[in-house]
N, C-alpha and C. Protein backbone atom coordinates (compact mmCIF):
# COMPACT_ATOMS: atom_id res chain seq x y z
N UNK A 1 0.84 -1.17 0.00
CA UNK A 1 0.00 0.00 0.00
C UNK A 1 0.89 1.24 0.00
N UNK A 2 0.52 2.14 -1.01
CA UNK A 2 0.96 3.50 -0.56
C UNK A 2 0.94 4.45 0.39
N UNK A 3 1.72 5.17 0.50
CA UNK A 3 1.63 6.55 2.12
C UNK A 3 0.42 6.83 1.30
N UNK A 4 0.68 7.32 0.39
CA UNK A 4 -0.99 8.28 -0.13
C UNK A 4 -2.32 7.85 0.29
N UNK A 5 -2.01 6.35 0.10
CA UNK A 5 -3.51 5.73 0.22
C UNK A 5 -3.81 5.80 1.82
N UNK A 6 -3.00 5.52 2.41
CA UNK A 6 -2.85 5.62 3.95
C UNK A 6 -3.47 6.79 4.43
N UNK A 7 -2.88 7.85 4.26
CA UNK A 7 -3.17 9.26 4.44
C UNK A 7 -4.68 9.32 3.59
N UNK A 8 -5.12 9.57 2.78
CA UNK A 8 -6.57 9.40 2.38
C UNK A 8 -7.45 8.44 3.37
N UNK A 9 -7.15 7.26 3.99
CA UNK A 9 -7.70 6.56 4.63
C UNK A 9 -8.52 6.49 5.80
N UNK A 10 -7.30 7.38 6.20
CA UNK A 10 -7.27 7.78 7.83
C UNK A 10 -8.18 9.01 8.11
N UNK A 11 -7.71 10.10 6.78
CA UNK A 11 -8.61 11.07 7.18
C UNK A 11 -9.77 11.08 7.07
N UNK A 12 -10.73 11.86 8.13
CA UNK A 12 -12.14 12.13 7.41
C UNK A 12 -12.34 12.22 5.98
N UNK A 13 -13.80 12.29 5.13
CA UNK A 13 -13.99 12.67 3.82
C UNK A 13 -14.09 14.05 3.28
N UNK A 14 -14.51 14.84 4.78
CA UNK A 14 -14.84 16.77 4.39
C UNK A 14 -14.11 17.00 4.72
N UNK A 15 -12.10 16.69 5.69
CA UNK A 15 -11.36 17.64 5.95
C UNK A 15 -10.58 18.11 4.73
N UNK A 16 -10.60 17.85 3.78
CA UNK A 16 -10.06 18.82 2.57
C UNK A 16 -11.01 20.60 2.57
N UNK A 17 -11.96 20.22 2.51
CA UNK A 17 -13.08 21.47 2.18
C UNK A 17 -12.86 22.06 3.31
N UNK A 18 -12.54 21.71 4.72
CA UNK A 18 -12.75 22.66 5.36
C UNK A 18 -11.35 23.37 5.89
N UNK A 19 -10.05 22.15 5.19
CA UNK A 19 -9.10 23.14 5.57
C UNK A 19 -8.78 24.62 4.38
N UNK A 20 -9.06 23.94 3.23
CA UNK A 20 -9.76 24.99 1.97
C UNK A 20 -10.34 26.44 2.80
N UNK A 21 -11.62 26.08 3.40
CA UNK A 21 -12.07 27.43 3.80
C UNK A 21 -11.69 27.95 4.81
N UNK A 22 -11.16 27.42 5.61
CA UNK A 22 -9.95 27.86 6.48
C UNK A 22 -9.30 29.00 6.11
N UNK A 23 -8.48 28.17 5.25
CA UNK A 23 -7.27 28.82 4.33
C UNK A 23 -7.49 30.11 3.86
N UNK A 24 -9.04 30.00 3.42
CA UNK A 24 -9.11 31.19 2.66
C UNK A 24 -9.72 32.60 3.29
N UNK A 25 -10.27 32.21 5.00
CA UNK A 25 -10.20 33.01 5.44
C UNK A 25 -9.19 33.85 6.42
N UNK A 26 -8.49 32.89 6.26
CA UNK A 26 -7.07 33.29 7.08
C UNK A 26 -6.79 34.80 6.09
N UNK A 27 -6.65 33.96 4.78
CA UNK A 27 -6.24 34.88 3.75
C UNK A 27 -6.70 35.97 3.48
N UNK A 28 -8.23 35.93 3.51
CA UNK A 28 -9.23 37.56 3.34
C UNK A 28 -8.80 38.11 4.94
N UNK A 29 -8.93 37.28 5.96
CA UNK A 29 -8.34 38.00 7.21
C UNK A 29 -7.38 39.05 7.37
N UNK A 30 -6.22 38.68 6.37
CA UNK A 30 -4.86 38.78 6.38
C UNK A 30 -4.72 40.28 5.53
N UNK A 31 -5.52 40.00 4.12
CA UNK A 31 -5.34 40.92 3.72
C UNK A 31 -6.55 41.81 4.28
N UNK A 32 -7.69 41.69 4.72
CA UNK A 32 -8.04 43.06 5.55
C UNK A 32 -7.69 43.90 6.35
N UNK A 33 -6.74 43.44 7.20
CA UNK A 33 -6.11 43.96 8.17
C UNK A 33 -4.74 44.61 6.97
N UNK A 34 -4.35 44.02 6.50
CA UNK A 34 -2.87 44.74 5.66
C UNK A 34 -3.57 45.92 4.87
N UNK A 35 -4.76 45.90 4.68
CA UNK A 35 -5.52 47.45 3.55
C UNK A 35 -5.51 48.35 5.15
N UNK A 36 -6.83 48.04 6.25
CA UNK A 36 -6.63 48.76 7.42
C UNK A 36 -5.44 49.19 7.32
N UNK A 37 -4.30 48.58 7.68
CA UNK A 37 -3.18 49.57 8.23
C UNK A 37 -2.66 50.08 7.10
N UNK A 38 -2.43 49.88 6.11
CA UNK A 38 -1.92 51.03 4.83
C UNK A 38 -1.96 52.10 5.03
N UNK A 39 -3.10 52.51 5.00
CA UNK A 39 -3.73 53.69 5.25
C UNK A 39 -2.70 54.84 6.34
N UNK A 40 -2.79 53.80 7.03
CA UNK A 40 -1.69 54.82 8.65
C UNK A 40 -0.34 55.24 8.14
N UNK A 41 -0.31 56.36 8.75
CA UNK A 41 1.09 56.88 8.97
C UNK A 41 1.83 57.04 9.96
N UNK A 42 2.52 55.80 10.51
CA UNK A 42 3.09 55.97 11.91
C UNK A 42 3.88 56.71 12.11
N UNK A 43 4.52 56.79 10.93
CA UNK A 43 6.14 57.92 10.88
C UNK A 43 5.45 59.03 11.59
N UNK A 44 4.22 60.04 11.30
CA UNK A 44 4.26 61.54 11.25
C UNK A 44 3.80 61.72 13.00
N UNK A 45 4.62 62.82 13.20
CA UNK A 45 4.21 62.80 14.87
C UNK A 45 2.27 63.54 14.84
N UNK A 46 1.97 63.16 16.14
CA UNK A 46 0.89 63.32 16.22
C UNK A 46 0.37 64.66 16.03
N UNK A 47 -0.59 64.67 15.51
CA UNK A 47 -1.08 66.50 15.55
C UNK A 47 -1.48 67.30 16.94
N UNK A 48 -1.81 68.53 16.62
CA UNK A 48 -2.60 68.81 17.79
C UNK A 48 -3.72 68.62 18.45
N UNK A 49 -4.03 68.72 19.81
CA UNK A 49 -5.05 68.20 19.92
C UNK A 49 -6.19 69.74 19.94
N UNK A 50 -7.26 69.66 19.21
CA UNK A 50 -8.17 70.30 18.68
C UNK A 50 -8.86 71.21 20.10
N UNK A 51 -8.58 72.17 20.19
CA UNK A 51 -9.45 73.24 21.43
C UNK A 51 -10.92 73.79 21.28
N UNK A 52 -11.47 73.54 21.93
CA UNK A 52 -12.95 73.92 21.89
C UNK A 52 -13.07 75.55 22.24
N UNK A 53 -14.09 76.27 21.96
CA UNK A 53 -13.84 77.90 22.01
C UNK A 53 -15.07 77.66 23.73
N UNK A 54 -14.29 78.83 24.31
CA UNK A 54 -14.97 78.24 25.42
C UNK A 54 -14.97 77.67 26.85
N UNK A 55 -16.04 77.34 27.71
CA UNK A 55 -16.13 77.17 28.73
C UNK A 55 -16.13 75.70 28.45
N UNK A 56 -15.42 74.29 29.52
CA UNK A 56 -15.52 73.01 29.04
C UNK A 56 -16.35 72.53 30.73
N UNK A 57 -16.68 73.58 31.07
CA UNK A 57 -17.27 72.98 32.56
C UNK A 57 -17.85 71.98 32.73
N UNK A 58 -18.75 71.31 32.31
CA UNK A 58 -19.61 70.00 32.52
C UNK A 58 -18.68 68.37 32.27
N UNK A 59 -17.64 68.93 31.56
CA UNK A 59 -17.04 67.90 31.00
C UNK A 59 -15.25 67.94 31.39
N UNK A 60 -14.74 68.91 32.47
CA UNK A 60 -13.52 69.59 32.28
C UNK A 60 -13.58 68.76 33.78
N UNK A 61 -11.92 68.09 33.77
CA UNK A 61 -11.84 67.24 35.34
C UNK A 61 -10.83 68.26 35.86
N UNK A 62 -10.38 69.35 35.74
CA UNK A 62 -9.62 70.35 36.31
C UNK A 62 -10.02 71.17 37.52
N UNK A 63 -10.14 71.35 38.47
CA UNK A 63 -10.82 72.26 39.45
C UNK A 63 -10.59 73.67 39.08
N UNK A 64 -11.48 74.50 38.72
CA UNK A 64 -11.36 75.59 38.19
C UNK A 64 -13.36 75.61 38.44
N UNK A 65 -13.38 77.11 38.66
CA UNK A 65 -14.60 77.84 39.21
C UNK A 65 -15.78 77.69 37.91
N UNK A 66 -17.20 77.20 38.30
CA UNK A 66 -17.72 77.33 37.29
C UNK A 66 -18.37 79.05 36.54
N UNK A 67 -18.61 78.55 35.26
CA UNK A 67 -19.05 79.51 34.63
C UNK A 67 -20.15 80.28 35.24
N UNK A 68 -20.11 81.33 35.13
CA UNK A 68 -21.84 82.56 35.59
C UNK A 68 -22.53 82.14 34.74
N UNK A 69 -24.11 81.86 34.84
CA UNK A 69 -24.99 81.90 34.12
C UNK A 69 -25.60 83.01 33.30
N UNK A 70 -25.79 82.83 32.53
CA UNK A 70 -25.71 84.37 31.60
C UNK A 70 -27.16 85.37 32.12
N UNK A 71 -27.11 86.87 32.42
CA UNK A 71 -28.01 87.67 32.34
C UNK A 71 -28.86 87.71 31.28
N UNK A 72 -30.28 87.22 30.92
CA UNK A 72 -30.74 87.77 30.10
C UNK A 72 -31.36 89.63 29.94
């Protein structure tokens, strides 16, 4: 008898198909994540961080006095 026949023997009849789709999601896995990061630019240092015009009281963890409520 041959190894081949051996090896066919032993295995189940569906583990071909399912190491197949395995495979191939490893592969769409693989390359989704490699398009995601393309995109990035790790080199460039970070930007600034964006200032709001304004009072940040409700949301500001700094101890600092709140705002007056406005006179109408």
């Amino acid at each position: 008898m041959d190894d081949s026949e051996v090896f066919y023997e032993v295995l189940p009849s569906g583990w071909w198909t399912l190491a197949v789709v395995v495979f191939g999601f490893v592969v769409f896995l693989a390359l989704l994540i490699m398009l995601l990061v393309s995109g990035s630019k790790f080199h460039d240092p970070p930007g600034s961080v964006p200032t709001t015009p304004g009072s940040c009281y409700p949301f500001c963890t700094a101890t600092s006095a709140a705002p007056e409520p406005l006179q109408p």
